[in-house]
Protein backbone atom coordinates (compact mmCIF):
# COMPACT_ATOMS: atom_id res chain seq x y z
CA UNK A 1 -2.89 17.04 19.69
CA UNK A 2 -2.82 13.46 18.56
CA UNK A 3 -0.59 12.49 16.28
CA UNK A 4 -2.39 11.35 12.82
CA UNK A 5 -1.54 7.49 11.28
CA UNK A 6 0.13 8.73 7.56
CA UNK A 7 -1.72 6.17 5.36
CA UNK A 8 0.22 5.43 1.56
CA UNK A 9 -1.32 4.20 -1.54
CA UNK A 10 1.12 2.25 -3.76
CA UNK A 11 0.19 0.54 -7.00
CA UNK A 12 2.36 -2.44 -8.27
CA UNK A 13 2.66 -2.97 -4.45
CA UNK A 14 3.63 -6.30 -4.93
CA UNK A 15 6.42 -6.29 -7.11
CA UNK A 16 10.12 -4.34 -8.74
CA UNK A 17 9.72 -0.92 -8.04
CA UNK A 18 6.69 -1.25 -6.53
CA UNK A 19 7.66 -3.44 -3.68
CA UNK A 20 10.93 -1.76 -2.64
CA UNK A 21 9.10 1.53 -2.31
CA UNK A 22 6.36 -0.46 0.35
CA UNK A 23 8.92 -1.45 1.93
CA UNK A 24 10.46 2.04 2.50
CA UNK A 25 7.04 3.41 3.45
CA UNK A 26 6.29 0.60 5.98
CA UNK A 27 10.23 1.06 7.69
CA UNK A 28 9.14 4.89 7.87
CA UNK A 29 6.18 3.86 10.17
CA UNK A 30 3.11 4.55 7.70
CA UNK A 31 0.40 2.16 7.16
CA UNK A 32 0.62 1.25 3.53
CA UNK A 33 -2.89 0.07 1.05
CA UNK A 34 -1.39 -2.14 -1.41
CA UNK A 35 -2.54 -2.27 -4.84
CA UNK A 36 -1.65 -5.12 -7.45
CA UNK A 37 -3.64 -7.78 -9.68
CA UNK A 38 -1.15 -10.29 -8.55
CA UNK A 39 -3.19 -11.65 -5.25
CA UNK A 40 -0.64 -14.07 -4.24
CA UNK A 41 2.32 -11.87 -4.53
CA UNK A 42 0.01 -9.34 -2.25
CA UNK A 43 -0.64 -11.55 0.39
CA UNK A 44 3.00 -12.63 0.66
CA UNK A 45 4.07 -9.07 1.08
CA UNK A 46 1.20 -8.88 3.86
CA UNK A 47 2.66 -11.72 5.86
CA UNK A 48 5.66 -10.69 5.91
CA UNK A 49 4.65 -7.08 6.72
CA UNK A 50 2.58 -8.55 9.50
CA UNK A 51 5.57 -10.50 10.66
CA UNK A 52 7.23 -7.14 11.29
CA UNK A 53 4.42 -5.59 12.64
CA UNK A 54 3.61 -3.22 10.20
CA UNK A 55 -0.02 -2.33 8.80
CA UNK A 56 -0.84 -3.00 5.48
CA UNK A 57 -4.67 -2.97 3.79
CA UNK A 58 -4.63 -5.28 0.69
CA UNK A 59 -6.20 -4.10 -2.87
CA UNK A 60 -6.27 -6.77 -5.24
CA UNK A 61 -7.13 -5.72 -8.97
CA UNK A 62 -6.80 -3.39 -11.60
CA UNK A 63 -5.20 -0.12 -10.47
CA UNK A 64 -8.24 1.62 -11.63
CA UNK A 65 -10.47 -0.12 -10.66
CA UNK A 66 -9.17 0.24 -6.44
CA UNK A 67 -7.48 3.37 -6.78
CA UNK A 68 -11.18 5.49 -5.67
CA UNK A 69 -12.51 3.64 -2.79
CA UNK A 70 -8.72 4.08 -1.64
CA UNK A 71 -8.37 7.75 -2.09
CA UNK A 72 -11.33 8.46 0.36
CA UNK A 73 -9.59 7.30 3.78
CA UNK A 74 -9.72 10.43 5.82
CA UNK A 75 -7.42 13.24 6.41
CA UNK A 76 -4.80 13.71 5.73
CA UNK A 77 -4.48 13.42 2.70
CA UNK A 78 -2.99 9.96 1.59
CA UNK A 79 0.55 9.50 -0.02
CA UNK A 80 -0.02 7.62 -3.87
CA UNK A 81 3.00 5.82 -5.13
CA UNK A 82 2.35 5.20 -8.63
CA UNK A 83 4.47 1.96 -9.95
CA UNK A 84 1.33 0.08 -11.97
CA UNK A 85 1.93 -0.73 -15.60
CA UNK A 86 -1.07 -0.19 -17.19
């Protein structure tokens, strides 16, 4: 059987908390949707994701309002790291 891609969710992707635990999802090989209403601080952690060769799916905005469309990638189920302020 083929091994399945583990895809994370983490909100406040882009900064603190939020940041240090993409990071330790990305080292541990899963591809990582980034939420954050801080665009520029998204994209930055993007490049240098990229720059390692790791995937990352960016999801500027309100936690809220990305948090849906994100929960429907396919099985299995996704890993959500909650570190949003709201």
């Amino acid at each position: 059987m083929a091994e399945t891609q583990r895809v994370a969710i983490s909100t406040g992707a882009a900064g603190g908390i939020g940041r240090a635990m993409t990071e330790v999802l990305l080292q541990a090989g899963i591809q990582v949707a980034c939420v954050d209403h801080d665009r520029e601080a998204l994209e930055a952690l993007a490049a240098d994701a990229r720059e390692r060769g790791k995937a990352t799916e960016l999801l500027p905005g309100a936690v809220a309002a990305r948090l849906r469309p994100a929960l429907s990638y396919p099985p299995p189920s996704p890993i959500v790291v909650g570190s949003a302020y709201c």
